[in-house]
Protein backbone atom coordinates (compact mmCIF):
# COMPACT_ATOMS: atom_id res chain seq x y z
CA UNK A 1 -6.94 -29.99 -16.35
CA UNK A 2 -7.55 -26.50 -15.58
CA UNK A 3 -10.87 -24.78 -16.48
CA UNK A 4 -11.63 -21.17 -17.35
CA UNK A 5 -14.95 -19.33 -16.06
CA UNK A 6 -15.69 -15.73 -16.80
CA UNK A 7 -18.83 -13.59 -15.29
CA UNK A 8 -19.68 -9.92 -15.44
CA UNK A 9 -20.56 -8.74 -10.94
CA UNK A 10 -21.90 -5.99 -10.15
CA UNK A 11 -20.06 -4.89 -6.36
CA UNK A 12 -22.78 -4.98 -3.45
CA UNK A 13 -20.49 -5.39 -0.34
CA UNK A 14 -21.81 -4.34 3.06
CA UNK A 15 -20.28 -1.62 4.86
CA UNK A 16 -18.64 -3.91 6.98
CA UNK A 17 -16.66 -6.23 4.27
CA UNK A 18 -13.50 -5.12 2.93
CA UNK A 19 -11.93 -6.50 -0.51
CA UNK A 20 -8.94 -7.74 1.82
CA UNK A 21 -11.18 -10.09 3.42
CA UNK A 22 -12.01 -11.12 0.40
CA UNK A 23 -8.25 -12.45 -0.52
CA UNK A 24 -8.14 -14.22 2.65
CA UNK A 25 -11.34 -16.27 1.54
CA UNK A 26 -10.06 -17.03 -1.43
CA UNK A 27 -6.63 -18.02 -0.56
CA UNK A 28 -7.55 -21.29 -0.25
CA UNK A 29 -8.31 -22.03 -3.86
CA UNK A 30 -5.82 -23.05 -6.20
CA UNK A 31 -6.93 -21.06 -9.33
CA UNK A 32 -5.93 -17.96 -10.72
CA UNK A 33 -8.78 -14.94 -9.82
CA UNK A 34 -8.78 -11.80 -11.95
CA UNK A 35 -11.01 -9.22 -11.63
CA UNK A 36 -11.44 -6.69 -14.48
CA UNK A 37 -12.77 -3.13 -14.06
CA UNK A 38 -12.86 -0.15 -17.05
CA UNK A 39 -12.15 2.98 -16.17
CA UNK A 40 -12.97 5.81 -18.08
CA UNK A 41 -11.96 3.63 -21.10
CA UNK A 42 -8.76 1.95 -19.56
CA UNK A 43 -8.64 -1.49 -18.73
CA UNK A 44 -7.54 -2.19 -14.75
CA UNK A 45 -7.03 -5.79 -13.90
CA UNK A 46 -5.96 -7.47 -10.58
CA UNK A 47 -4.86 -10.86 -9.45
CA UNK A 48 -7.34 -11.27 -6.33
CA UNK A 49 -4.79 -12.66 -4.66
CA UNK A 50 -2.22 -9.79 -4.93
CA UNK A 51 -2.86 -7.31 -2.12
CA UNK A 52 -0.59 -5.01 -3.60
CA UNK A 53 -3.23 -5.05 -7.17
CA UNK A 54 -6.37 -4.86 -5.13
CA UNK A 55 -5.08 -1.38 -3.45
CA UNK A 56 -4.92 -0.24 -7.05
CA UNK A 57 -8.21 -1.75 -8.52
CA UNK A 58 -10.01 0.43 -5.57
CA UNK A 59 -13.10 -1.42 -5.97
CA UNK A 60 -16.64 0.89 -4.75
CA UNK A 61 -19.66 -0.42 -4.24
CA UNK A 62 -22.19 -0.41 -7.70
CA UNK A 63 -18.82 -0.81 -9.75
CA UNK A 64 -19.05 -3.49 -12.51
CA UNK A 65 -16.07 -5.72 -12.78
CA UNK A 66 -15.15 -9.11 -15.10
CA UNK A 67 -14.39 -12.25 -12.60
CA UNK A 68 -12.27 -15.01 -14.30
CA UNK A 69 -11.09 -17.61 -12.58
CA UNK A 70 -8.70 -20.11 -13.97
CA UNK A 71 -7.33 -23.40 -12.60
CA UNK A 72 -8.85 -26.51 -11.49
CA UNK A 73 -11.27 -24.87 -8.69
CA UNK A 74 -12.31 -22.51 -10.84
CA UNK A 75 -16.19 -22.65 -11.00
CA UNK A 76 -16.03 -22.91 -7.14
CA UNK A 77 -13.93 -19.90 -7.03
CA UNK A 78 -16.06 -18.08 -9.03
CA UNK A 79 -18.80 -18.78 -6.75
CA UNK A 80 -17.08 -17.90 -3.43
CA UNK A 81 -16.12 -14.20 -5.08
CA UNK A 82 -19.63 -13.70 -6.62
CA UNK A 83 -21.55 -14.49 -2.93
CA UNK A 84 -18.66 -12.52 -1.03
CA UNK A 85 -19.82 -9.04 -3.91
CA UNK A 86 -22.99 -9.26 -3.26
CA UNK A 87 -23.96 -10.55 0.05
């Protein structure tokens, strides 16, 4: 059964992290990871697992996003991207 969890992060990553690294952790996991970001009224979304749709998301650090992870890891998903954003 999969299972659908949503949270509103605020981005705190240390000059060190990238967003890449971030994809690698998360690999792992077999649910679905979106991240959400407006911009300047626009919606931008991004499967966290797509390289190619984090180049575009360009996350910066104090940017609020929406995490939803779906899938049957999800809750532990969401936990893994929420401690990786702010460390």
């Amino acid at each position: 059964m999969s299972e659908k969890v949503s949270k509103d992060v605020k981005v705190h990553m240390k000059e060190t992290q990238t967003i890449m690294e971030l994809s690698q952790i998360i690999q792992s996991y077999d649910s679905e990871i979106i991240l959400k970001k407006v911009v300047q009224g626009s919606v931008h979304e991004a499967n966290l697992k797509s390289f190619l749709g984090l180049i575009n998301l360009r996350l910066q650090e104090g940017d609020e996003i929406e995490v939803t992870c779906i899938g049957p890891d999800a809750a532990q998903a969401l936990k893994e991207v929420e401690t990786f954003l702010q460390p």
